[in-house]
Each structure stands twice: as structure tokens, then as C-alpha cells.
Protein backbone atom coordinates (compact mmCIF):
# COMPACT_ATOMS: atom_id res chain seq x y z
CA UNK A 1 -7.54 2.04 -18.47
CA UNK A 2 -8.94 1.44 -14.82
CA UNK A 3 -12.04 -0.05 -16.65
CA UNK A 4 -9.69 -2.44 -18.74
CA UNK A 5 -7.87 -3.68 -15.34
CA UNK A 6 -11.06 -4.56 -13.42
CA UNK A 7 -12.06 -6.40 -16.42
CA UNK A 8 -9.00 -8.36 -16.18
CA UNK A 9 -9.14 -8.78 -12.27
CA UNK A 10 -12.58 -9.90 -12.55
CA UNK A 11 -11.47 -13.03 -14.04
CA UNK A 12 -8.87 -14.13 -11.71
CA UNK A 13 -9.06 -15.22 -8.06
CA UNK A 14 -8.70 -13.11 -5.30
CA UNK A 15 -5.05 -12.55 -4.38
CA UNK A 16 -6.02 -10.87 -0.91
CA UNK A 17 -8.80 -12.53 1.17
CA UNK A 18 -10.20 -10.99 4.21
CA UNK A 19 -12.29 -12.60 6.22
CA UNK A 20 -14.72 -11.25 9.56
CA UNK A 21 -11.06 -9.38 10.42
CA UNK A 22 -10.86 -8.55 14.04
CA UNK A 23 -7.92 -6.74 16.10
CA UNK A 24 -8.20 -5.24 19.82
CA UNK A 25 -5.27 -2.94 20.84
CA UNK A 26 -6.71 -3.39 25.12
CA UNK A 27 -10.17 -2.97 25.28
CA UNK A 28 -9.84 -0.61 22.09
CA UNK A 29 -11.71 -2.56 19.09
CA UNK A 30 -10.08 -1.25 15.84
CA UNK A 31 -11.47 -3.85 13.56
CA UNK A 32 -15.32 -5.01 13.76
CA UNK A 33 -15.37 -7.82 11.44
CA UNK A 34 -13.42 -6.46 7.98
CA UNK A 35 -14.71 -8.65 4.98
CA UNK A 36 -12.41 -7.93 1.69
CA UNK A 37 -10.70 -9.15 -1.25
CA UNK A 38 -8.13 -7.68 -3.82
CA UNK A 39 -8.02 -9.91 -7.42
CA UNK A 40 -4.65 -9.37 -8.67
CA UNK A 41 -3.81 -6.58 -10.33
CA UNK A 42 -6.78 -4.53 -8.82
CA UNK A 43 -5.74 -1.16 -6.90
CA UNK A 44 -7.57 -0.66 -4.35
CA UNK A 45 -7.64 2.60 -2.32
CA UNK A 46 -8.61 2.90 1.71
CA UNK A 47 -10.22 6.32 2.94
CA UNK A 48 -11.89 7.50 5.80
CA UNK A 49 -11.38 9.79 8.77
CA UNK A 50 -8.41 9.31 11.42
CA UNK A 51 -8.93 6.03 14.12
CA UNK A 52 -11.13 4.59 11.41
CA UNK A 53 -9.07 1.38 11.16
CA UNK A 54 -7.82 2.59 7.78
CA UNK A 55 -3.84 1.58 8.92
CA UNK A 56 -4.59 -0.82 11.19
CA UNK A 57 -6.16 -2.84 8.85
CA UNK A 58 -3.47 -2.69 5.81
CA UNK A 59 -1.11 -3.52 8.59
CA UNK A 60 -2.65 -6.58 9.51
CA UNK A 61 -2.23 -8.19 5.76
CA UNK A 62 1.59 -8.78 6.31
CA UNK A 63 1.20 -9.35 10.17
CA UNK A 64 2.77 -5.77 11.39
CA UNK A 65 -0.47 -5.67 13.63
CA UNK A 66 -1.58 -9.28 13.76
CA UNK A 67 -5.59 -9.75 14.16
CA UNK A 68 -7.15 -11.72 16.63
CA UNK A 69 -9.98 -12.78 14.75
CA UNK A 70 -10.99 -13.81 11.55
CA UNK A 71 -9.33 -14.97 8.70
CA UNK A 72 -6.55 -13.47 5.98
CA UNK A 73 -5.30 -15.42 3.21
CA UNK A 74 -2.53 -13.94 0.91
CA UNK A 75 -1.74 -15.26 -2.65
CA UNK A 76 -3.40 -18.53 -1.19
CA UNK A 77 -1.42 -18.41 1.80
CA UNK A 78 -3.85 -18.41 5.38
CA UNK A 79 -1.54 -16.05 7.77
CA UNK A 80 -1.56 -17.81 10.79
CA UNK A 81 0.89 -16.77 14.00
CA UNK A 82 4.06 -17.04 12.58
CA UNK A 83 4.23 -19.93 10.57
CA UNK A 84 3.59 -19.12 7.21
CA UNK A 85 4.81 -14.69 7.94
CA UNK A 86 8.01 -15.29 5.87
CA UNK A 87 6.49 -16.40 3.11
CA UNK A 88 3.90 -13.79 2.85
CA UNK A 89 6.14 -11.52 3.48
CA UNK A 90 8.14 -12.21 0.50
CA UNK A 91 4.80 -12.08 -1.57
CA UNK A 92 3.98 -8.35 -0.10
CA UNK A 93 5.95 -5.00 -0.11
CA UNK A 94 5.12 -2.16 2.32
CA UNK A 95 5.62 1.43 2.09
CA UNK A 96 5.17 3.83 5.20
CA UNK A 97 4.61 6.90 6.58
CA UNK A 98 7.92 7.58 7.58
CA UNK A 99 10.28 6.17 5.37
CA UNK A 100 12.13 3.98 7.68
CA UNK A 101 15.72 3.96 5.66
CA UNK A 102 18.71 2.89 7.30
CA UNK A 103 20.04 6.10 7.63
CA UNK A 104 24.23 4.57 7.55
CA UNK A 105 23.61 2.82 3.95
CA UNK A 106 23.51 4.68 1.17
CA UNK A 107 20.47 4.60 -1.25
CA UNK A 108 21.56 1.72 -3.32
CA UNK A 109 22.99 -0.32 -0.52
CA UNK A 110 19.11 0.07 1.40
CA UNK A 111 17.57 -1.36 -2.07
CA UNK A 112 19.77 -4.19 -2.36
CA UNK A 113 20.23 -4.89 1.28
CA UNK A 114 17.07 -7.56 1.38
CA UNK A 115 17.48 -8.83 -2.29
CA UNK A 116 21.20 -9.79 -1.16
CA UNK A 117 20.32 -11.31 2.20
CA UNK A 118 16.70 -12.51 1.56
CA UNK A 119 16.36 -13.81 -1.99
CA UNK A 120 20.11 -14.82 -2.37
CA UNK A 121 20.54 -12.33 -5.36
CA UNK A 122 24.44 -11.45 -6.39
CA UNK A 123 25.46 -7.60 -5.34
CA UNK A 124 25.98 -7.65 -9.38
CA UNK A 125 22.46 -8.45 -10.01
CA UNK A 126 20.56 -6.39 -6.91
CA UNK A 127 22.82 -3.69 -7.90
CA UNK A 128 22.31 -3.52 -11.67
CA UNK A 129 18.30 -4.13 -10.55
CA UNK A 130 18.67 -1.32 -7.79
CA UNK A 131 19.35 0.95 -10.45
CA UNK A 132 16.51 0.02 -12.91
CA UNK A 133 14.45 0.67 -10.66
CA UNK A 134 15.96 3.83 -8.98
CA UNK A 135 15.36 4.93 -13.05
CA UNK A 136 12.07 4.39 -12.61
CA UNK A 137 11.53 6.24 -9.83
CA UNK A 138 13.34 9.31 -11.52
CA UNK A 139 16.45 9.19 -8.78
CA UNK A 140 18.82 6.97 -10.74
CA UNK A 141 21.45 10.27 -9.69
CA UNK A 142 20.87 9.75 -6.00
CA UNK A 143 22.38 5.83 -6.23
CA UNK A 144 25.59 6.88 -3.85
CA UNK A 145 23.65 9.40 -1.76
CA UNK A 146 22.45 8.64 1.85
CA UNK A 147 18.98 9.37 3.01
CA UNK A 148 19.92 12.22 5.33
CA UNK A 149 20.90 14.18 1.90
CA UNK A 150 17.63 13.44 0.19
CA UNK A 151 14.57 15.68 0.47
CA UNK A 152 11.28 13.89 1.77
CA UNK A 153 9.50 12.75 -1.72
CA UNK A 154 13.22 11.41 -2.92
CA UNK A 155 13.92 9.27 0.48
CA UNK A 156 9.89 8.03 0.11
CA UNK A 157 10.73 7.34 -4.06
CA UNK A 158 13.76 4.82 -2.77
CA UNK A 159 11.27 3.12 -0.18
CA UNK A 160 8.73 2.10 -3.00
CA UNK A 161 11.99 1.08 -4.79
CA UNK A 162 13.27 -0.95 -2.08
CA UNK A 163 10.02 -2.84 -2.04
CA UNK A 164 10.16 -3.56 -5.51
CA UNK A 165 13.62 -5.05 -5.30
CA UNK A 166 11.66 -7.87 -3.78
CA UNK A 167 9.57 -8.93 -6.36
CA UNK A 168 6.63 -8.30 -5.03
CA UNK A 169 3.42 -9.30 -5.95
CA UNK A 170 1.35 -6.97 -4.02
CA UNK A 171 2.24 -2.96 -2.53
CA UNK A 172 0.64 -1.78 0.53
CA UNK A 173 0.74 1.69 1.09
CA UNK A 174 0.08 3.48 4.38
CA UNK A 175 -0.29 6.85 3.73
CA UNK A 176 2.75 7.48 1.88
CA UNK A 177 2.64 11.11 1.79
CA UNK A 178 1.18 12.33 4.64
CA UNK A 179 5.03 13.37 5.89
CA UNK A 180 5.68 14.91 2.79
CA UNK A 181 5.57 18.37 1.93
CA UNK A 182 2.72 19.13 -0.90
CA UNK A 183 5.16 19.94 -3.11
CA UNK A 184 6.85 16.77 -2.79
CA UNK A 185 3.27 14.90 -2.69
CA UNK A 186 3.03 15.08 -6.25
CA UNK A 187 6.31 13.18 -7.50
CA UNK A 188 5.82 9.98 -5.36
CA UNK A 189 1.72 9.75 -6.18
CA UNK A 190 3.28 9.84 -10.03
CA UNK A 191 5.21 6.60 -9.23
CA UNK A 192 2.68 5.07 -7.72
CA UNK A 193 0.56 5.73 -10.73
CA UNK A 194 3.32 4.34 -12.30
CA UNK A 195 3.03 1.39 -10.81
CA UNK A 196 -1.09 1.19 -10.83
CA UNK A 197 -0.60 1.28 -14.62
CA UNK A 198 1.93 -1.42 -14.99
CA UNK A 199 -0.59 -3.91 -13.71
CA UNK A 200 0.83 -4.56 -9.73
CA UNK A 201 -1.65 -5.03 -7.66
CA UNK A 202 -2.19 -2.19 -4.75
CA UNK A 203 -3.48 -1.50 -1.47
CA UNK A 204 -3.30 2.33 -0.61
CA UNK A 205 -4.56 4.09 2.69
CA UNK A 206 -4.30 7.54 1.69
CA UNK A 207 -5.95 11.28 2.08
CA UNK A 208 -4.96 11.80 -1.37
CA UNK A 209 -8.72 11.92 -3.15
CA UNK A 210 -7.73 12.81 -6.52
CA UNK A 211 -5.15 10.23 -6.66
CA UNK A 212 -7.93 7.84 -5.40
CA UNK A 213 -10.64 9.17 -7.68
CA UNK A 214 -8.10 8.83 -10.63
CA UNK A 215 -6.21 5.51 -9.84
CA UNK A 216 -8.58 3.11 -7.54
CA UNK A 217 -10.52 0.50 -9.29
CA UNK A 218 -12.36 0.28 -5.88
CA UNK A 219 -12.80 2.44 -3.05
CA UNK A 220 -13.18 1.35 0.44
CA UNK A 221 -14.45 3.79 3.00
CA UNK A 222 -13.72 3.01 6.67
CA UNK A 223 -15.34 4.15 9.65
CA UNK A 224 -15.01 2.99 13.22
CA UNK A 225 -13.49 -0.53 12.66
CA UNK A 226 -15.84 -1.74 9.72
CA UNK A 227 -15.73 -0.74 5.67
CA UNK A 228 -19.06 1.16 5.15
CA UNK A 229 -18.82 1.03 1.60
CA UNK A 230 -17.43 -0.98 -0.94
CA UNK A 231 -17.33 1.02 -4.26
CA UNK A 232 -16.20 2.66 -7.72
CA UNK A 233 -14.36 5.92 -6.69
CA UNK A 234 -17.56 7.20 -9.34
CA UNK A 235 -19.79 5.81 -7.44
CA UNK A 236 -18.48 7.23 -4.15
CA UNK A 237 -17.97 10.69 -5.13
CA UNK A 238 -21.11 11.17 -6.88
CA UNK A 239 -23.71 8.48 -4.62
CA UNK A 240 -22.23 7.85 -1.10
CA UNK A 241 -24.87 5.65 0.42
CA UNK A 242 -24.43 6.35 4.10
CA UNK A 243 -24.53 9.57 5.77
CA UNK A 244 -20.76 8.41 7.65
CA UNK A 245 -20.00 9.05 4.10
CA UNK A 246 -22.02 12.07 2.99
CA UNK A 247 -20.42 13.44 6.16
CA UNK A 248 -16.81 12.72 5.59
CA UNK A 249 -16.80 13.94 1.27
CA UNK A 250 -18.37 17.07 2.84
CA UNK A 251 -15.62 17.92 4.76
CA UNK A 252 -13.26 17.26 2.50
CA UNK A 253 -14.39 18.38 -0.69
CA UNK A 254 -16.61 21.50 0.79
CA UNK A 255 -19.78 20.35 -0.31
């Protein structure tokens, strides 16, 4: 399946474009030059240890943490100050951490909230689309519910929902379930595979190695500011080039 996607990818134009990426929080340097690209429909997974860059970077692509350096083009679109941040930001949906739900709207009224305002949808439409999608994410129950009454993998289901109500043609993901208990872990990296197999293409920071091993066309292992290597998960796993690397899969894997 992942082989039949790349194939497909590796015939269209990069949708993502990262170019000599730089960002400075003070006299902190968090990016060193990042050079990437996504081709649509690719899934793309970011490792590597904490302070990396990992986050900072995937933040950077919709302007959350603007860079100071470089270039990014989205979908065609160079993201420069604010100029062109609506537009790309209509092209990219975001999933965090922490949920961030409005806490006084129920589930369905924080999915259609944007579609209403932003896109100019009916409440008919984003409502009959908040539920498709709540179906998809296996909540379609919790529609009337409000976040406070939702465990942690439900409330982090309705944010990858609310970002599809947008359209989207590319998901970020910053670590999605590193606030979720590992028994909740499971259900949302299920979407998300989901969503890797219905073609949209993906961006994921995560710790989650299976998921990355199983899912990621490509692998990108941050460390200190700059990708170290640009690979199959395969390739990773079983050759890591540098010893950054050979360093990191031992700790994690025990080996």
C-alpha cells in the first residue's frame, strides 16, 4: 500500500517545499537550514529526541512559529509575513498536543464553527458534514457532548475531525498523543491510519515508532535543528547512517 502511494507521489510536484529553513527563539537556533518536500499524498513522519526541532519545524509550515530564514512554499503558495497566511491556512489542518477545543461548544458546534464562519458553509451542510466525519472517527454518539465529558483519545478524535471540516489538503500533526493515555493512544493512531490510507497527504511529529514504521512513506530524523536523515522507515530501522541515529533507535528500541 505505502509502496503504491510513493509511486503515485513520485509523479506529482511537491505540495510542501522547504527551503534552507531557519528560526531563532533569542539566541536559541532551533532550525539550521531544514531542506524538505512532501509530494501530495505522501505521509511523512518526524522523529527524533526532545529540542530537536521536530515541532518547531511542523509549526513553521502554517506560520504558528514563523522562520526567519529560508524559504516555505505550500501548495505553490511562498509563505511570506502575513500576506499570503490565510490562504495557506485554508490549504493546511493542524492537530496538537493538547487538543485546544472550545471547552463552551459542544462537539459538533467546535467542527462546524470554522466551516460556518470561514468557508461560508450553511449550519445544514457543516452540520450534516460534522457528522460524516464524527462517523469516521467512531464518535458519531458524542455529536451533543462537550469536551469536558469526553475522555482524552475522544476530545483528540473531534480535533482531527475539526480539521477535516476544512477541506484540507494537507494534516500536520504534532505529537498527537503524547497527552493521551496508552490506552487511548491506540484509537486516534487508527484514524490517522485512516486517513494515511485514504490518500491525504501527512506531516506527523510523533514518538509513536510502530505507527511510523507502519504508516510513513518517509522518515525524517531530526537532531539539533537539522534533518540527519532522509529515509524509508526500512531503511531507518534496519541501516541508520549516523551514529545521532544509531544512538537514538538504541534507546528506544533497546538495542
Amino acid at each position: 500500500m505505502t509502496s503504491e502511494r510513493s509511486a503515485r507521489a513520485a509523479d506529482s510536484a511537491p505540495i510542501i517545499v522547504a527551503e534552507n529553513v531557519q528560526k531563532h527563539f533569542g539566541s536559541f537556533h532551533a532550525l539550521r537550514g531544514v531542506s524538505m518536500s512532501v509530494r501530495p499524498g505522501e505521509v511523512v513522519v518526524v522523529i527524533g529526541p526532545s529540542g530537536s526541532g521536530k515541532s518547531t519545524f511542523i509549526r513553521t509550515i502554517n506560520a504558528l512559529d514563523p522562520h526567519d530564514g529560508g524559504t516555505i512554499t505550500v501548495d505553490g503558495i511562498p509563505l511570506q509575513g502575513a500576506k499570503n497566511l490565510d490562504a495557506i491556512r485554508r490549504e493546511v489542518g493542524m492537530v496538537f498536543q493538547s487538543f485546544n477545543l472550545f471547552p463552551h461548544l459542544t462537539v459538533l458546534e467546535n467542527i462546524t464553527l470554522a466551516p460556518t464562519r470561514v468557508r461560508g458553509a450553511s449550519r445544514a451542510d457543516a452540520e450534516a458534514r460534522g457528522l460524516e466525519l464524527l462517523r469516521r472517527v467512531g464518535i458519531e454518539e458524542q455529536a451533543h457532548k462537550y469536551p469536558a465529558q469526553l475522555s482524552g483519545g475522544q476530545q483528540q478524535r473531534v480535533a482531527i475531525a475539526r480539521a477535516l471540516a476544512m477541506e484540507p489538503k494537507i494534516m500536520l500533526f504534532d505529537e498527537p498523543t503524547s497527552a493521551l493515555d496508552p490506552e487511548m493512544i491506540k484509537e486516534v493512531l487508527d484514524v490517522m491510519k485512516e486517513l494515511a490510507r485514504s490518500g491525504m497527504t501527512m506531516l506527523v511529529v510523533t514518538h509513536e515508532m510502530g505507527f511510523a514504521r507502519e504508516v510513513a512513506d518517509r522518515l525524517l530524523f531530526f537532531d539539533q535543528g537539522t534533518i540527519v536523515e532522509d529515509t524509508t522507515p526500512d531503511e531507518f530501522y534496519e541501516h541508520p547512517k549516523h551514529e545521532r541515529a544509531k544512538q537514538f533507535l538504541s534507546k528506544i528500541l533497546g538495542h
